[in-house]
Protein backbone atom coordinates (compact mmCIF):
# COMPACT_ATOMS: atom_id res chain seq x y z
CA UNK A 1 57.23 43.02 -19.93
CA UNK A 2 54.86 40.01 -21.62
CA UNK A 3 55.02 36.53 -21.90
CA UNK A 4 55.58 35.25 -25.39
CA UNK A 5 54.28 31.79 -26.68
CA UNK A 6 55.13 31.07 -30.85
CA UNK A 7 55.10 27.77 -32.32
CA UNK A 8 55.05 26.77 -36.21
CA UNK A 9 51.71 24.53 -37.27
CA UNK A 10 51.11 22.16 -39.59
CA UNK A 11 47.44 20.41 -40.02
CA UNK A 12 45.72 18.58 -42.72
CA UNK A 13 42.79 18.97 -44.56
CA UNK A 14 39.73 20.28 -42.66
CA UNK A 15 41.33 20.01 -38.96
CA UNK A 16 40.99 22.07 -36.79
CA UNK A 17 43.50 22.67 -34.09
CA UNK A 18 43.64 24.50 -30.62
CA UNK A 19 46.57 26.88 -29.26
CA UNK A 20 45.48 28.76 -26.36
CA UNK A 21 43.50 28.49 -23.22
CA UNK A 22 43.27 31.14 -21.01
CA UNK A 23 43.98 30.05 -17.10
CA UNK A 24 41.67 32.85 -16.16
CA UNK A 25 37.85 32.56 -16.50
CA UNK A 26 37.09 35.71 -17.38
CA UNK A 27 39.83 35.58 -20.63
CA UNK A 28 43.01 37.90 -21.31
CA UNK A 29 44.03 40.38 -23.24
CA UNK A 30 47.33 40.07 -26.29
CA UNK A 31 48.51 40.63 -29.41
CA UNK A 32 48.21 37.12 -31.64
CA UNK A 33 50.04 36.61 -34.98
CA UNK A 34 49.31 34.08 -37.54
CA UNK A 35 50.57 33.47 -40.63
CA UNK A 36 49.83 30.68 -43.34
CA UNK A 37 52.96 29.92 -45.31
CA UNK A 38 52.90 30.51 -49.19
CA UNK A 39 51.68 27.51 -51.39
CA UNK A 40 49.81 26.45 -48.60
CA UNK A 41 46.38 27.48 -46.87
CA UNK A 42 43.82 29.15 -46.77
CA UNK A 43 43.91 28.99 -42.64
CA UNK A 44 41.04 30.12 -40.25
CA UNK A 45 42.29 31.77 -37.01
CA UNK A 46 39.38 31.80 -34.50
CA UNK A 47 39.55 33.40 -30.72
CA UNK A 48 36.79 32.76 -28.81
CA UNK A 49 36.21 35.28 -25.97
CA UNK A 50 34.74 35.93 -22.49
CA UNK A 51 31.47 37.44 -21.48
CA UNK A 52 29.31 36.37 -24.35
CA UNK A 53 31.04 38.85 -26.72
CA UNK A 54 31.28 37.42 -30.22
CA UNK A 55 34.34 35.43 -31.29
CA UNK A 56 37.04 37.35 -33.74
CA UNK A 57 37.43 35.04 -36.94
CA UNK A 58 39.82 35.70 -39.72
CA UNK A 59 40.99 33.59 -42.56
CA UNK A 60 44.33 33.93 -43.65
CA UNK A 61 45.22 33.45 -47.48
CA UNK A 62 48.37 31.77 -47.94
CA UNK A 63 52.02 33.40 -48.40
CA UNK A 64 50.25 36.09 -45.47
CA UNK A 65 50.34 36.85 -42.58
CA UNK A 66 48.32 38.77 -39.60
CA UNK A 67 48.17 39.99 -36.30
CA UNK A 68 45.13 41.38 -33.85
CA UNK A 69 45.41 42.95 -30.15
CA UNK A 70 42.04 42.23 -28.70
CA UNK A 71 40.76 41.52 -25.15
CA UNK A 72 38.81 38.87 -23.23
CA UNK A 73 40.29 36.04 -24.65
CA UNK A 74 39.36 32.57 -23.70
CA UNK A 75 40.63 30.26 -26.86
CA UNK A 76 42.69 30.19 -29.91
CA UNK A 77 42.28 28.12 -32.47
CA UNK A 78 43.22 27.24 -36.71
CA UNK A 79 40.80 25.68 -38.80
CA UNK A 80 42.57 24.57 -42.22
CA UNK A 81 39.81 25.53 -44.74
CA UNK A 82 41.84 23.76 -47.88
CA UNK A 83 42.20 20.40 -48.92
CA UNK A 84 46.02 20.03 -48.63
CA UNK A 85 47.77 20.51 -45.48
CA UNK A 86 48.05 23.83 -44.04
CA UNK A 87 51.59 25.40 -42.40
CA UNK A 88 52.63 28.35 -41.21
CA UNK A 89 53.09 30.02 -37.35
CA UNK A 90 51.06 30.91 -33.91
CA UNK A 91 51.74 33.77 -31.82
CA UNK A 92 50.70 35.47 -28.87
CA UNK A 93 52.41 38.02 -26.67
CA UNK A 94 50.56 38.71 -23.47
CA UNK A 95 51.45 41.84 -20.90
CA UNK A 96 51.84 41.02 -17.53
């Protein structure tokens, strides 16, 4: 069993936008999706994690999408890198 959290986004040039906090200090582990809708973008996902260990960036091209299982995390954000407004959707599935 996990517990699911998926919204759709939509920010404007250069703002940057956050999605999860973990309620634990020491971070979480899940799978998070992103994807950056086509004509739009590019979108930076960044997930900032616990115990000094470097944060996981990835920027997203437009019309793509992606998806990363990784531990220890404390945030999630998108940072729209283009000068239009950026859609798509946010994911994360957490195990309980």
């Amino acid at each position: 069993m996990s517990i699911g959290f998926f919204t759709f986004y939509s920010q404007d040039a250069g703002v940057g936008q956050g999605y999860y906090s973990a309620v634990d200090p020491s971070g979480t582990a899940g799978l998070v999706t992103m994807s950056v809708d086509s004509l739009t973008g590019p979108a930076r996902l960044v997930i900032t994690r616990y115990d000094g260990l470097p944060p996981f960036e990835l920027t997203v091209q437009g019309g793509l999408e992606y998806g990363v299982s990784i531990d220890r995390i404390q945030t999630i954000g998108i940072l729209n890198l283009s000068s239009a407004t950026v859609t798509g959707s946010f994911s994360i599935s957490i195990p309980e």
